[in-house]
Protein backbone atom coordinates (compact mmCIF):
# COMPACT_ATOMS: atom_id res chain seq x y z
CA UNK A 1 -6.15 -82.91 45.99
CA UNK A 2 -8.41 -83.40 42.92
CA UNK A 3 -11.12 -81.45 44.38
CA UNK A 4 -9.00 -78.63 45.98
CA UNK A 5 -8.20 -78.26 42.16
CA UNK A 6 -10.95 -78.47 40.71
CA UNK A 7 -11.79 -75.61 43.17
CA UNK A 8 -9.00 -73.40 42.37
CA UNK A 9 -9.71 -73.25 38.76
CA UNK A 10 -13.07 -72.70 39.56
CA UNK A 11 -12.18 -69.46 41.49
CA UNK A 12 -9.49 -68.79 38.79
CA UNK A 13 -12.31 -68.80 36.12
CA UNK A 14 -14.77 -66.71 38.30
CA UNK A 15 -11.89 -64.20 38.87
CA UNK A 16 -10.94 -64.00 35.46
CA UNK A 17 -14.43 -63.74 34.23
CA UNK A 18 -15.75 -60.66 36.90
CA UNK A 19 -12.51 -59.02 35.62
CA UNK A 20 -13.62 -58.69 31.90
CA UNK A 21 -17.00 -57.64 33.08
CA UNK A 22 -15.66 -55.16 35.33
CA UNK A 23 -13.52 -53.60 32.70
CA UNK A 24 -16.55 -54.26 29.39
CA UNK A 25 -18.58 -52.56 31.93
CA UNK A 26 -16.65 -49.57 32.69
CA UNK A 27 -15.57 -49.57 28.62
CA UNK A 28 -19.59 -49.22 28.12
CA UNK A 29 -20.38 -46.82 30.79
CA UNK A 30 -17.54 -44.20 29.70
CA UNK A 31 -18.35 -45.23 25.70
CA UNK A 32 -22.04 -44.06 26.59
CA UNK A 33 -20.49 -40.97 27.97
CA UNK A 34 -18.71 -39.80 25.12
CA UNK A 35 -19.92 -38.42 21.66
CA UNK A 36 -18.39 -38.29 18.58
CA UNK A 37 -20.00 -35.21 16.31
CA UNK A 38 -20.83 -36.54 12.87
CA UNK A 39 -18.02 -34.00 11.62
CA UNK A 40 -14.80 -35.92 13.30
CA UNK A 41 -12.32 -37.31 10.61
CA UNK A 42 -12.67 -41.70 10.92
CA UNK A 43 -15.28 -41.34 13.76
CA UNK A 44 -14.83 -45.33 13.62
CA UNK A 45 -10.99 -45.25 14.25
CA UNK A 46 -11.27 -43.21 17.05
CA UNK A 47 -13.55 -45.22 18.70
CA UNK A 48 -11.40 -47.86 18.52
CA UNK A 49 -8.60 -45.86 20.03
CA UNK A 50 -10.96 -44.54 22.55
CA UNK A 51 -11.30 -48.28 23.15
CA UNK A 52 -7.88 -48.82 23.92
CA UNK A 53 -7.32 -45.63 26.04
CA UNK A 54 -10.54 -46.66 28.50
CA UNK A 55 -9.36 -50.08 28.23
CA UNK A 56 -5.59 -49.45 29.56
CA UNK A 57 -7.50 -47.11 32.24
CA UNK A 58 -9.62 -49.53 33.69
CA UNK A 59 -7.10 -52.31 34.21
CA UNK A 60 -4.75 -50.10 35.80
CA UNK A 61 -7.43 -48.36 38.04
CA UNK A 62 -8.71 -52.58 39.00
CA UNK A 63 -4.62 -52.97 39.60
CA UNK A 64 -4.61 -50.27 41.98
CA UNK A 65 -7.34 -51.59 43.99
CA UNK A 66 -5.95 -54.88 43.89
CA UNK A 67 -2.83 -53.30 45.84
CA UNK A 68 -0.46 -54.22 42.42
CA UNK A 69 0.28 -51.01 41.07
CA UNK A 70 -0.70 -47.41 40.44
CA UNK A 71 -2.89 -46.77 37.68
CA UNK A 72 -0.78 -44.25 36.30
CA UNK A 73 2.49 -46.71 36.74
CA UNK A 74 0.37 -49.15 34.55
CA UNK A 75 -0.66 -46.45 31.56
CA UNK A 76 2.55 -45.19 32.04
CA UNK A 77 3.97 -48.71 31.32
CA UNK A 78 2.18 -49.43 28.30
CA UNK A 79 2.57 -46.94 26.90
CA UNK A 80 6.31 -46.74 26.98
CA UNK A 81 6.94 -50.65 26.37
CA UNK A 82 7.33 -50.44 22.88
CA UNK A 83 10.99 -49.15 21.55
CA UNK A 84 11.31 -48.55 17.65
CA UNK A 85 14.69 -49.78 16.03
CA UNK A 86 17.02 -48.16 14.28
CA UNK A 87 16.42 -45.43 11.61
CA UNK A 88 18.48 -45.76 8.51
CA UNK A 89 18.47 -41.69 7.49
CA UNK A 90 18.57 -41.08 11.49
CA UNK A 91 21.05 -40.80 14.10
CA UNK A 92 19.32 -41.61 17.11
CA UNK A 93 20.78 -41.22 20.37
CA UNK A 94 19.50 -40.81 24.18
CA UNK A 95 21.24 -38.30 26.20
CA UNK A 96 21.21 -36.14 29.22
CA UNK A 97 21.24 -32.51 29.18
CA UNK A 98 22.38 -31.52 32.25
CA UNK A 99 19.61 -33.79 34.90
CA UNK A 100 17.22 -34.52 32.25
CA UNK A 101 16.79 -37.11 29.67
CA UNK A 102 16.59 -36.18 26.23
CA UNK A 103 16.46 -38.03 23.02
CA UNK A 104 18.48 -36.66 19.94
CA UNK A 105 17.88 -36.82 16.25
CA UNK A 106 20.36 -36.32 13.37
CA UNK A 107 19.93 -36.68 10.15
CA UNK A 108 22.90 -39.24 9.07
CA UNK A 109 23.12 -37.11 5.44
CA UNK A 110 25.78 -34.85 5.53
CA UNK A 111 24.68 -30.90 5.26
CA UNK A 112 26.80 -28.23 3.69
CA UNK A 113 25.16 -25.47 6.19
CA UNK A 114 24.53 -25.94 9.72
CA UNK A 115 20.87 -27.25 10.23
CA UNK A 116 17.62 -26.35 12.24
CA UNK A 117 16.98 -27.54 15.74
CA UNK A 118 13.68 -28.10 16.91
CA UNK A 119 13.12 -28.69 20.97
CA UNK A 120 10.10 -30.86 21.16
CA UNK A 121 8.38 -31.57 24.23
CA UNK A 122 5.26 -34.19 24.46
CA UNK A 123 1.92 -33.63 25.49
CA UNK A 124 -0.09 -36.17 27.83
CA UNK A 125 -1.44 -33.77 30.62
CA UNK A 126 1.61 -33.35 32.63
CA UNK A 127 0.95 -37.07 33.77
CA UNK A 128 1.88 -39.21 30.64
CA UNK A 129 3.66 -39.46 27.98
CA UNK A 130 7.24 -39.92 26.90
CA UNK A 131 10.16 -40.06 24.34
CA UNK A 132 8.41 -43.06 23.66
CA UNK A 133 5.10 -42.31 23.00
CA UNK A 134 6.42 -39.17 20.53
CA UNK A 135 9.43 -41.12 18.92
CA UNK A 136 7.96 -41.91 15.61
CA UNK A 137 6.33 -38.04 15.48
CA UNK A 138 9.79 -37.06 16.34
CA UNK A 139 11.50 -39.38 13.84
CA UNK A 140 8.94 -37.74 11.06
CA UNK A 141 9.72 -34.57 11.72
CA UNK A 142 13.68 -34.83 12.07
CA UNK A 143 13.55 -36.70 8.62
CA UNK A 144 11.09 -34.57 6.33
CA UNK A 145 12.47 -31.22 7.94
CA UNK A 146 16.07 -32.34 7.85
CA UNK A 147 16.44 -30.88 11.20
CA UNK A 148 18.08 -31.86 14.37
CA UNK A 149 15.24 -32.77 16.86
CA UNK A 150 15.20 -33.02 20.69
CA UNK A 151 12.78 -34.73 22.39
CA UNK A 152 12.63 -33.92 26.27
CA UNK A 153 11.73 -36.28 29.15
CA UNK A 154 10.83 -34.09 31.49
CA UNK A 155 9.50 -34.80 34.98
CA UNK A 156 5.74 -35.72 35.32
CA UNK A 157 2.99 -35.20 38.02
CA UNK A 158 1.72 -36.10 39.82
CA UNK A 159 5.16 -37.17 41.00
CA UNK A 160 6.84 -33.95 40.47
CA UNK A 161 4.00 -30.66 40.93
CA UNK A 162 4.18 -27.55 38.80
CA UNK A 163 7.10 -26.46 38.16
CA UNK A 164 9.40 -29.25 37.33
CA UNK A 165 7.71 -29.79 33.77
CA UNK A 166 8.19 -26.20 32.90
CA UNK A 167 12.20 -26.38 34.89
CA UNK A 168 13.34 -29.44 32.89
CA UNK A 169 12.03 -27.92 29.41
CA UNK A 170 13.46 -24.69 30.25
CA UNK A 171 16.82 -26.15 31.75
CA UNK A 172 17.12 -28.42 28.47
CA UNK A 173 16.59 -25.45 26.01
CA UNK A 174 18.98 -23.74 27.87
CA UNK A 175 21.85 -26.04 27.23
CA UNK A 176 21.03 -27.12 23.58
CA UNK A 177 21.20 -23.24 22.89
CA UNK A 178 24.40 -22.70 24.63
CA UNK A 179 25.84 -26.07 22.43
CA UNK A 180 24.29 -25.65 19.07
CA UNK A 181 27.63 -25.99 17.83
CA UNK A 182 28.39 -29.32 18.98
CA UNK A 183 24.77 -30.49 17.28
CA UNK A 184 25.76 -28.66 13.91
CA UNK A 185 22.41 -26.30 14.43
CA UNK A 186 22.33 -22.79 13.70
CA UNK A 187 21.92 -21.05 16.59
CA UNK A 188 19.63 -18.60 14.80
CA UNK A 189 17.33 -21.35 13.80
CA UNK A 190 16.23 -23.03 16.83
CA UNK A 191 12.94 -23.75 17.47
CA UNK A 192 10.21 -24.82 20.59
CA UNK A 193 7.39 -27.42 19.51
CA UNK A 194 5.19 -29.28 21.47
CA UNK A 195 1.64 -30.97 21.81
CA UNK A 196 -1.35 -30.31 24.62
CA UNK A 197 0.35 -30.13 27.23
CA UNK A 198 3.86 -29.60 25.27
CA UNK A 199 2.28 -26.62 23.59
CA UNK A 200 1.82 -25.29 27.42
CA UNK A 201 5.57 -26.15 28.07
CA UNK A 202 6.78 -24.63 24.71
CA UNK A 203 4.60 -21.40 25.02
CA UNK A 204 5.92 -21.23 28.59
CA UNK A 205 9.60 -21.60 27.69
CA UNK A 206 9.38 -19.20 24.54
CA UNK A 207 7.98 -16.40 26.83
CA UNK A 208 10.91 -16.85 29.35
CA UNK A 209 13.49 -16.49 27.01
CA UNK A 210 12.03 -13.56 25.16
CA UNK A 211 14.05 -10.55 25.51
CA UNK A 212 17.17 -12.24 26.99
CA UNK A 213 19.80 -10.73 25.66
CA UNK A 214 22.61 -13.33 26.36
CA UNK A 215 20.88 -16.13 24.11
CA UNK A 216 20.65 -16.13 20.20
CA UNK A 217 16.45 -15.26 20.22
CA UNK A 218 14.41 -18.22 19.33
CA UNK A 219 13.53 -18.63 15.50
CA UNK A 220 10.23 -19.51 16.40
CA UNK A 221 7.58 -21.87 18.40
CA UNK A 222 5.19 -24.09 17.37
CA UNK A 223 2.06 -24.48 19.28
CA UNK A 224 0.10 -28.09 18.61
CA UNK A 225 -3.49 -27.84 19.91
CA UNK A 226 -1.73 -26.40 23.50
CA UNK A 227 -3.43 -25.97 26.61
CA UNK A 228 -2.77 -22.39 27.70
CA UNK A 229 -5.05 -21.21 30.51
CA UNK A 230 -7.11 -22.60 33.39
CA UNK A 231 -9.25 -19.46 34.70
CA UNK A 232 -12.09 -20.35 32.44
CA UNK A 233 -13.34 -24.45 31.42
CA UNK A 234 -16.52 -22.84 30.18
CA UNK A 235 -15.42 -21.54 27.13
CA UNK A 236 -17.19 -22.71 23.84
CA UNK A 237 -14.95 -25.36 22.90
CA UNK A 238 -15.39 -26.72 26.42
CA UNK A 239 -18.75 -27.59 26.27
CA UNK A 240 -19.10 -28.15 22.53
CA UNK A 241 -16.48 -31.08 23.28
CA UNK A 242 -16.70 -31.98 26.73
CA UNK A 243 -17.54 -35.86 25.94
CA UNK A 244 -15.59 -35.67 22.48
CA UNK A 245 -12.22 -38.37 22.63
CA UNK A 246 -9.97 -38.03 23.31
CA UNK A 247 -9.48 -35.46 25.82
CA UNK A 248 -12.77 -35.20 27.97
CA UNK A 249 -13.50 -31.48 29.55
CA UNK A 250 -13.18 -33.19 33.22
CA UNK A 251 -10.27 -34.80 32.48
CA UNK A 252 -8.34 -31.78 30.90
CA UNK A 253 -8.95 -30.05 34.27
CA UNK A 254 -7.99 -33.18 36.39
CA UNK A 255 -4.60 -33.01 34.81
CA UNK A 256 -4.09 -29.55 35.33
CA UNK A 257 -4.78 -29.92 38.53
CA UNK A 258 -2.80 -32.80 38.66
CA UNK A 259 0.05 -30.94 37.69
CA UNK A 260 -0.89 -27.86 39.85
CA UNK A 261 -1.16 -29.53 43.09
CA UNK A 262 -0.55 -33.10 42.86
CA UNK A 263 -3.98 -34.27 43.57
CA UNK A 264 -7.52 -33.02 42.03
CA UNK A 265 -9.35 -32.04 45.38
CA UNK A 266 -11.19 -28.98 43.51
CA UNK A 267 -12.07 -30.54 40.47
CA UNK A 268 -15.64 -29.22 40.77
CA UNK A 269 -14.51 -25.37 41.52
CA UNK A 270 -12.68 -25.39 38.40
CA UNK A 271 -15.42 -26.33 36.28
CA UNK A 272 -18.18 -24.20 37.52
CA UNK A 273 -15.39 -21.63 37.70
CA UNK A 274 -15.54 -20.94 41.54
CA UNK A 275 -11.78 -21.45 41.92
CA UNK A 276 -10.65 -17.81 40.98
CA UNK A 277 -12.58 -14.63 42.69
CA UNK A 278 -14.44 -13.14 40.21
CA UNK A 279 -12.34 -9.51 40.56
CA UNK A 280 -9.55 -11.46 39.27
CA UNK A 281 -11.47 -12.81 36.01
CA UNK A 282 -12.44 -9.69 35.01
CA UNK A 283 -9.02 -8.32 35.15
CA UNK A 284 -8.22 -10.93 32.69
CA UNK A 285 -11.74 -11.20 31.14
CA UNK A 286 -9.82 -8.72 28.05
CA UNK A 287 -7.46 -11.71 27.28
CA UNK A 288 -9.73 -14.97 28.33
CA UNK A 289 -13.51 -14.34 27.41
CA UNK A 290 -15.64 -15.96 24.72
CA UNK A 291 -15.91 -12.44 23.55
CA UNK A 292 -12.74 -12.62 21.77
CA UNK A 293 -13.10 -16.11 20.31
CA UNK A 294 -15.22 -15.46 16.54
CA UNK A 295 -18.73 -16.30 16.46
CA UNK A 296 -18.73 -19.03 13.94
CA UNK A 297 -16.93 -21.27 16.42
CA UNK A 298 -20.21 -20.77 18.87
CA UNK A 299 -22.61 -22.04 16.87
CA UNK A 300 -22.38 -25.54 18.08
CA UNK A 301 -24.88 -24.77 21.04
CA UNK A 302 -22.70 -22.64 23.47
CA UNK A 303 -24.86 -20.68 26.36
CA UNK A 304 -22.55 -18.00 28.30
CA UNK A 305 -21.85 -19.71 31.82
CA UNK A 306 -22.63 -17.34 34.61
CA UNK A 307 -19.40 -15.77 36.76
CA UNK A 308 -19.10 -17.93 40.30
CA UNK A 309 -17.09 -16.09 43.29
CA UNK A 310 -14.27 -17.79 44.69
CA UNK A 311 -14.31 -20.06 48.44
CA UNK A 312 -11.54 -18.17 50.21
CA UNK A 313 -10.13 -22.12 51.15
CA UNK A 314 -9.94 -22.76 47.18
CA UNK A 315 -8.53 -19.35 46.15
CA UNK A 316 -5.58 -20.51 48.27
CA UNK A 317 -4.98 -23.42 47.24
CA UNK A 318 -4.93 -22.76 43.46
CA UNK A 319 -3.76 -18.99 43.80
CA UNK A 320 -0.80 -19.89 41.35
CA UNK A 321 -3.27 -20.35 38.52
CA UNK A 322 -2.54 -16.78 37.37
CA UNK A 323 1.08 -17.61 37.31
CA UNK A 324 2.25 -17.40 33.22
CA UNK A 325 4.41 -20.07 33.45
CA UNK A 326 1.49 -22.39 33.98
CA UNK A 327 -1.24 -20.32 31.97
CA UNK A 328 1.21 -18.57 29.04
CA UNK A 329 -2.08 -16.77 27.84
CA UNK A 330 -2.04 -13.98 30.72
CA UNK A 331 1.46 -13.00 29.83
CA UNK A 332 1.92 -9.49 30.29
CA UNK A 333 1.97 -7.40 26.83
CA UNK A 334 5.70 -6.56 27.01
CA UNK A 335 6.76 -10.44 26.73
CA UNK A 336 4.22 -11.00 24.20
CA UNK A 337 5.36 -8.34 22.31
CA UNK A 338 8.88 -10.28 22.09
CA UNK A 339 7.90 -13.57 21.39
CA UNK A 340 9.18 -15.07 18.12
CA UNK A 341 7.16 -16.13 14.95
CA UNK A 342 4.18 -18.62 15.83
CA UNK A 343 2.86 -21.59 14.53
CA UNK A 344 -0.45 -22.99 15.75
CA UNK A 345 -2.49 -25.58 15.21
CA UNK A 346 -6.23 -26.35 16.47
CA UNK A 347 -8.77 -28.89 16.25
CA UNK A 348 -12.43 -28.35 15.83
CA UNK A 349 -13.22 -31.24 18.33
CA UNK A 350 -11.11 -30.27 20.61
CA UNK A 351 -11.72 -28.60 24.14
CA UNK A 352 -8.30 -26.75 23.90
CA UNK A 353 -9.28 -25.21 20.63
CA UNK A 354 -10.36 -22.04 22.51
CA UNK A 355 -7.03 -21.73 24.03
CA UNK A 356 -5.51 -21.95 20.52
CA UNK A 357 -7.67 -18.94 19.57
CA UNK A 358 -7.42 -16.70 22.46
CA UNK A 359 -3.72 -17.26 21.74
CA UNK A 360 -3.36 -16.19 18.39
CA UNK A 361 -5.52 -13.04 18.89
CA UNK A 362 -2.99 -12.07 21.93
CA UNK A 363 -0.45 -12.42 19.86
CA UNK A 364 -1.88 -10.77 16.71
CA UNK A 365 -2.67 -8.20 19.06
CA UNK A 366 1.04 -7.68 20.19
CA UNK A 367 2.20 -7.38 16.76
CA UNK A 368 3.96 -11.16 16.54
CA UNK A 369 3.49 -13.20 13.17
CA UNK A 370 0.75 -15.73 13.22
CA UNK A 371 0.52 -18.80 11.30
CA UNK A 372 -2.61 -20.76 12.02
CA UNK A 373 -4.38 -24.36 10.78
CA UNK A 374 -7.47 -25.69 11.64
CA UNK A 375 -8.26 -28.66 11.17
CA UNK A 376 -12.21 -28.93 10.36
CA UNK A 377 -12.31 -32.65 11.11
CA UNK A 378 -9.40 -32.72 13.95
CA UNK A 379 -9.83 -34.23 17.24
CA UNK A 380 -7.17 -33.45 20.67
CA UNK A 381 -4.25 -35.88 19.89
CA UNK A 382 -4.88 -36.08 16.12
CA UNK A 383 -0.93 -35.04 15.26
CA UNK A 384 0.64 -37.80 17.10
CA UNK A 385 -0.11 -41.22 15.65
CA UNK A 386 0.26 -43.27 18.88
CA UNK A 387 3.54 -45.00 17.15
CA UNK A 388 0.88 -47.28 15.01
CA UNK A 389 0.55 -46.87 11.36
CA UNK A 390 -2.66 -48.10 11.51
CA UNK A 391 -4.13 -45.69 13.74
CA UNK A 392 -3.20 -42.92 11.71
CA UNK A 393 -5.79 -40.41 10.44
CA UNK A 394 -5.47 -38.78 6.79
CA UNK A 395 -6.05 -35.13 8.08
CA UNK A 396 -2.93 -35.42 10.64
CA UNK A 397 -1.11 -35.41 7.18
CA UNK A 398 -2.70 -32.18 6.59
CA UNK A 399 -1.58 -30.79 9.71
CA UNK A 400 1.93 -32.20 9.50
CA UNK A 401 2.62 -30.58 5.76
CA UNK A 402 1.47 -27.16 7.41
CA UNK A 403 3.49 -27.90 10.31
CA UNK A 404 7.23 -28.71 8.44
């Protein structure tokens, strides 16, 4: 008995120890793939949370192997563990509007005139995120704006493909608009926000309502570093970030994919741009070219990146990549045209910064008011603080005051 002990803890220890080097190792070999520019706001904080991010990554891919869980059930579940209390100048309430879960903040103050609603809807690639990873973000902004705040949980891929995201946000606009009322929000002031991915989801939904003439038209939209097209992942910012934290360039067109198809089989067409024929990029080429994006953002070493024709096999398979519900930046010029007044917010370090620009030019273009922030020292995910004080960074408090 004593030895078949002394043997189990034995194996115990081994197995415990070839875990930790498994996971320092694979924390190393992605750290040695990454760069932080000398210009990133607290390039030692974001290490750290780059840390965390490859850490939570690695033990949920060594889970999968294992045959315990998904890795994207375990990052899923850590990052939705933690639950905030209550808010003493909030009413905080989780709801469903019609079949999707929403989270709803009041102010408790009483208000003489109906307030502003603001439909917020989380970034994480399609794949993650939650109301919980974007509570305290939404708790900040339904407190300093004194505005009623919705935060949607929509569906998520790979799970549920393109376009379930886009359906829930849509569906959930929808019936806060036709129940402001009940929510003490003027109808006139109602507003779509969202992050990354949420930016996508927000441009998406603003262009769909635009026009409609049976719905009070949307005050406005606010666009947080959003990921708007995927015809081109050799922009500028692309390669001028494609190892800056925390959104990598090959994992920005995983998720889309990811959300596209439910899988990431052409992962290499879309980044040597071989997964659209080329007659089809240069029909777009006046709205999604580096050509349009201003020169001093190029100066960080971009070379042009030579047009690639299209496999027949792969321009079937991601032929919906034109579609503007999943890439709002090759809206037609009518719905532009209609879209309300825009906020928008890019990062220097950022690999969706291009999208941010090729935005605001479209819509600048189109005659639609443009307010725009850059943040010189911003990274992707900067604005939301990861519900930790402590990883907060002092220029997100630059981008908030611009954004309320």
């Amino acid at each position: 008995m004593a030895v078949a002990y002394t043997l189990l803890v034995l194996f115990l220890a081994a197995f415990v120890a070839g875990f930790i080097l498994l996971v320092l190792g694979a924390i190393n070999f992605d750290i040695s793939n990454s760069d932080i520019p000398p210009g990133v706001n607290q390039p030692v904080k974001l290490r750290i949370i780059h840390v965390i991010f490859i850490s939570r990554a690695v033990v949920g891919k060594i889970l999968e192997n294992i045959g315990i869980c998904s890795q994207v059930s375990f990052v899923r579940y850590i990052q939705s563990r933690k639950t905030r209390g209550a808010d003493p100048k909030l009413i905080i309430k989780d709801l469903w509007f019609q079949k999707v879960p929403v989270r709803l903040y009041q102010p408790r103050a009483p208000s003489a005139n109906q307030r502003r609603g603001i439909l917020f809807f989380h970034g994480g690639g399609w794949v993650f995120g939650s109301l919980e990873t974007h509570d305290k973000l939404c708790r900040y902004m339904a407190r300093e704006s004194e505005s009623v705040v919705v935060s949607v949980g929509y569906r998520l891929a790979p799970e549920h493909k393109y376009p379930a995201a886009y359906e829930d946000c849509l569906e959930a606009t929808l019936h806060f608009m036709k129940n402001t009322e009940h929510y003490g929000v003027d109808p006139a002031r109602v507003i779509v926000c969202g992050d990354s991915a949420g930016g996508n989801l927000a441009a998406a939904v603003s262009q769909t309502l635009a026009g409609r003439s049976n719905l009070p038209r949307l005050r406005a939209q606010i666009l947080i570093y959003p990921g708007l097209q995927a015809l081109d992942f050799n922009l500028p910012s692309y390669h001028q970030n494609r190892g800056v934290p925390l959104l990598f360039r090959e994992r920005a067109a995983f998720y889309v994919l990811q959300y596209l198809n439910g899988n990431a089989y052409n992962l290499e067409e879309l980044l040597d741009g071989s997964h659209i024929p080329i007659d089809i990029k240069l029909n777009y080429r006046k709205w999604v070219s580096p050509d349009n994006i201003p020169e001093k953002f190029k100066v960080r070493g971009y070379k042009p990146h030579v047009l690639l024709d299209c496999p027949t096999d792969v321009d079937e398979n991601v032929r919906r990549f034109c579609e503007p519900n999943l890439c709002p930046l090759l809206a037609e010029d009518a719905v532009v045209q209609q879209l309300p007044e825009t906020f928008i917010l890019t990062c220097e370090y950022d690999v969706l910064r291009d999208d941010g620009l090729l935005y605001k030019k479209r819509l600048e273009d189109n005659g639609v008011q443009v307010t725009w922030y850059h943040l010189e020292d911003g990274f992707h995910g900067i604005i939301n603080p990861f519900n930790s004080d402590w990883l907060e960074f002092s220029s997100r408090k630059r981008g908030l005051e611009k954004i309320m």
